[in-house]
Protein backbone atom coordinates (compact mmCIF):
# COMPACT_ATOMS: atom_id res chain seq x y z
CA UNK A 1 56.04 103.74 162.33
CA UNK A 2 56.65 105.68 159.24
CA UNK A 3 57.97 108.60 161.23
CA UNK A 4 60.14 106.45 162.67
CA UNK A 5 62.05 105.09 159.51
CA UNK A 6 62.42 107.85 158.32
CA UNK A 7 64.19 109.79 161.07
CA UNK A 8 66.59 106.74 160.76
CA UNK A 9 66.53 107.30 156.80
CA UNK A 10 67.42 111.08 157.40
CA UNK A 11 70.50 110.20 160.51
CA UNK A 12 72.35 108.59 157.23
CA UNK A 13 72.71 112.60 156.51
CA UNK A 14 74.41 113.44 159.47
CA UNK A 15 78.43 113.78 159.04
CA UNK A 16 80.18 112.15 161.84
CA UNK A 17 82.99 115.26 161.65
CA UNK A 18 85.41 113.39 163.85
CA UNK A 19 85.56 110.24 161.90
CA UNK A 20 85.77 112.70 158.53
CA UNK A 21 88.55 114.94 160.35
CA UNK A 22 90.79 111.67 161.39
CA UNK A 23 90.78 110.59 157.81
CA UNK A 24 91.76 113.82 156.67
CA UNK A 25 94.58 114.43 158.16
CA UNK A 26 96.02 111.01 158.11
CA UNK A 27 95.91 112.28 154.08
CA UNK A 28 97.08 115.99 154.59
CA UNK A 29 99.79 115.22 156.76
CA UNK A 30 101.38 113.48 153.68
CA UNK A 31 101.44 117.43 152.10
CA UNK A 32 101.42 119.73 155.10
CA UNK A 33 102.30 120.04 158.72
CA UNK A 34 101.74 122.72 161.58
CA UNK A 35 104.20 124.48 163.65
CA UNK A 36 102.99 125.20 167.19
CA UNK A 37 102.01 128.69 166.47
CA UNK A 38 100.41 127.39 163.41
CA UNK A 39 102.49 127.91 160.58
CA UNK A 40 102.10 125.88 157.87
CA UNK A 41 104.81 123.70 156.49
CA UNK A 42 104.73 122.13 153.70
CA UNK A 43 106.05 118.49 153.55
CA UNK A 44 106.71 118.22 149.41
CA UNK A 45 109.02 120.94 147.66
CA UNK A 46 105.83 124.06 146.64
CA UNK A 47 107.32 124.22 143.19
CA UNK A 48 106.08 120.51 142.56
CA UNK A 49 102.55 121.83 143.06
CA UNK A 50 100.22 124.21 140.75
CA UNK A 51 99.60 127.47 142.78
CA UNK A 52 95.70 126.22 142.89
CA UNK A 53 96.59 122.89 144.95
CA UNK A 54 99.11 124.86 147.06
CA UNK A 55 96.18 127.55 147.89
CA UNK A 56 93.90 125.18 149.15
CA UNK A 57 96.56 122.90 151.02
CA UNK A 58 97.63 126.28 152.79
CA UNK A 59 93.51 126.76 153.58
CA UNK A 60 93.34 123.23 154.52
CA UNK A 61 95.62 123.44 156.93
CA UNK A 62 95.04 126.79 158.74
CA UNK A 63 91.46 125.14 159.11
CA UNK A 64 93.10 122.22 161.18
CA UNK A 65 95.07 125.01 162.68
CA UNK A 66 91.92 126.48 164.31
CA UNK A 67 90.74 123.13 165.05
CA UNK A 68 93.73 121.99 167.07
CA UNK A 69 93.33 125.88 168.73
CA UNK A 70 96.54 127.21 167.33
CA UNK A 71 94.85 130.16 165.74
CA UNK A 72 91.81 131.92 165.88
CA UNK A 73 90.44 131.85 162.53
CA UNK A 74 90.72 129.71 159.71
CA UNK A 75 90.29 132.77 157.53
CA UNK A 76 93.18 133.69 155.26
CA UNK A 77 93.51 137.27 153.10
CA UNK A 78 94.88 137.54 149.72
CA UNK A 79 97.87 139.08 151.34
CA UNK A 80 98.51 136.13 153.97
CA UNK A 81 98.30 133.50 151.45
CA UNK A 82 100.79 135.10 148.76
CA UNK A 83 103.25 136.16 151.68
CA UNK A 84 103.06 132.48 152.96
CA UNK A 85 103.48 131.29 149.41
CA UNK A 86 105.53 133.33 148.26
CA UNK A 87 103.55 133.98 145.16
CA UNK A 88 102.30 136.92 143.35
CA UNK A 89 98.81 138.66 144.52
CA UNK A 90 97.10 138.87 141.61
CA UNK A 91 97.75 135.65 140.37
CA UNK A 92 97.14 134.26 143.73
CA UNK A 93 93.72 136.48 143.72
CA UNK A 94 92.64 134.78 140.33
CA UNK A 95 93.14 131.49 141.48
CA UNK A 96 90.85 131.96 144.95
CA UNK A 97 88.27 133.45 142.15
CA UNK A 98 88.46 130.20 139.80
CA UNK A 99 88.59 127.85 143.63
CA UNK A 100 85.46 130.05 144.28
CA UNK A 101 84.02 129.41 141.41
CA UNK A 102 84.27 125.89 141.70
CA UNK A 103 83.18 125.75 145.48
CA UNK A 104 86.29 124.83 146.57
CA UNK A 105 86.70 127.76 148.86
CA UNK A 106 84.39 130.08 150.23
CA UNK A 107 84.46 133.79 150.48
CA UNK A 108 83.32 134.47 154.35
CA UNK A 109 84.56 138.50 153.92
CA UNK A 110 85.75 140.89 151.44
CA UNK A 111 89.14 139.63 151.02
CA UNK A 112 89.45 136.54 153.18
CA UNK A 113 88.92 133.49 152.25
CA UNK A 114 88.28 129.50 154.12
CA UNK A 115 87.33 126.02 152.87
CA UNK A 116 84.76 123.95 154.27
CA UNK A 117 85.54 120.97 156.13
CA UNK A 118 83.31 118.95 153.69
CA UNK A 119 85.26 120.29 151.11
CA UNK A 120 88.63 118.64 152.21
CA UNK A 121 88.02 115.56 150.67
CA UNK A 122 87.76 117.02 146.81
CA UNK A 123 90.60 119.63 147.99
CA UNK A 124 92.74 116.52 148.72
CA UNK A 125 91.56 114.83 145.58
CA UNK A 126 92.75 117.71 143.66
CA UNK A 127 95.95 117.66 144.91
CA UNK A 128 96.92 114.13 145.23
């Protein structure tokens, strides 16, 4: 019987990823959008946003990119993310480090960078 409670207990882990995805994007579509060949757009003027919130909003979205099957990786380089932003490397590259640093983002390669779909929620936090 014991065994049994507690494999309900431990189910309350489990993430229901749909339900979590749905509720993100009903709050990131407020900031971003996605062209067809997965772009991102973003919805609010970039200058109204630190670089930080625009890094992950741009990571945020090319991870719903790859879920919707628009691109094949949700893995962005340095270079990607400052062309895209139109912001300098290496300030862009010390920001990913402090993100990093903070478990924000994740380093999956030398150089390229994602954000965990657990992690949306605090991303969005940060931003909103």
């Amino acid at each position: 019987m014991q065994n049994d409670e507690l494999q309900k207990k431990l189910k309350e882990l489990l993430i229901d990823e749909e339900e979590l995805s749905t509720a993100l994007v009903e709050r990131a579509k407020r900031f971003i959008r996605l062209t067809k060949d997965g772009k991102v757009i973003f919805m609010i003027p970039k200058d109204k946003l630190p670089l930080r919130a625009q890094i992950m909003l741009y990571l945020a979205a090319k991870r719903f990119a790859r879920e919707m099957g628009l691109v094949q990786s949700d893995v962005a380089s340095i270079e990607e993310i400052s062309g895209s932003l139109g912001a300098d490397y290496f300030v862009v590259a010390a920001r990913l480090k402090e993100l990093k640093d903070s478990q924000l983002v994740l380093a999956v390669e030398r150089g390229g960078y994602t954000v965990q779909l657990a992690k949306h929620n605090e991303v969005l936090d940060a931003v909103e």
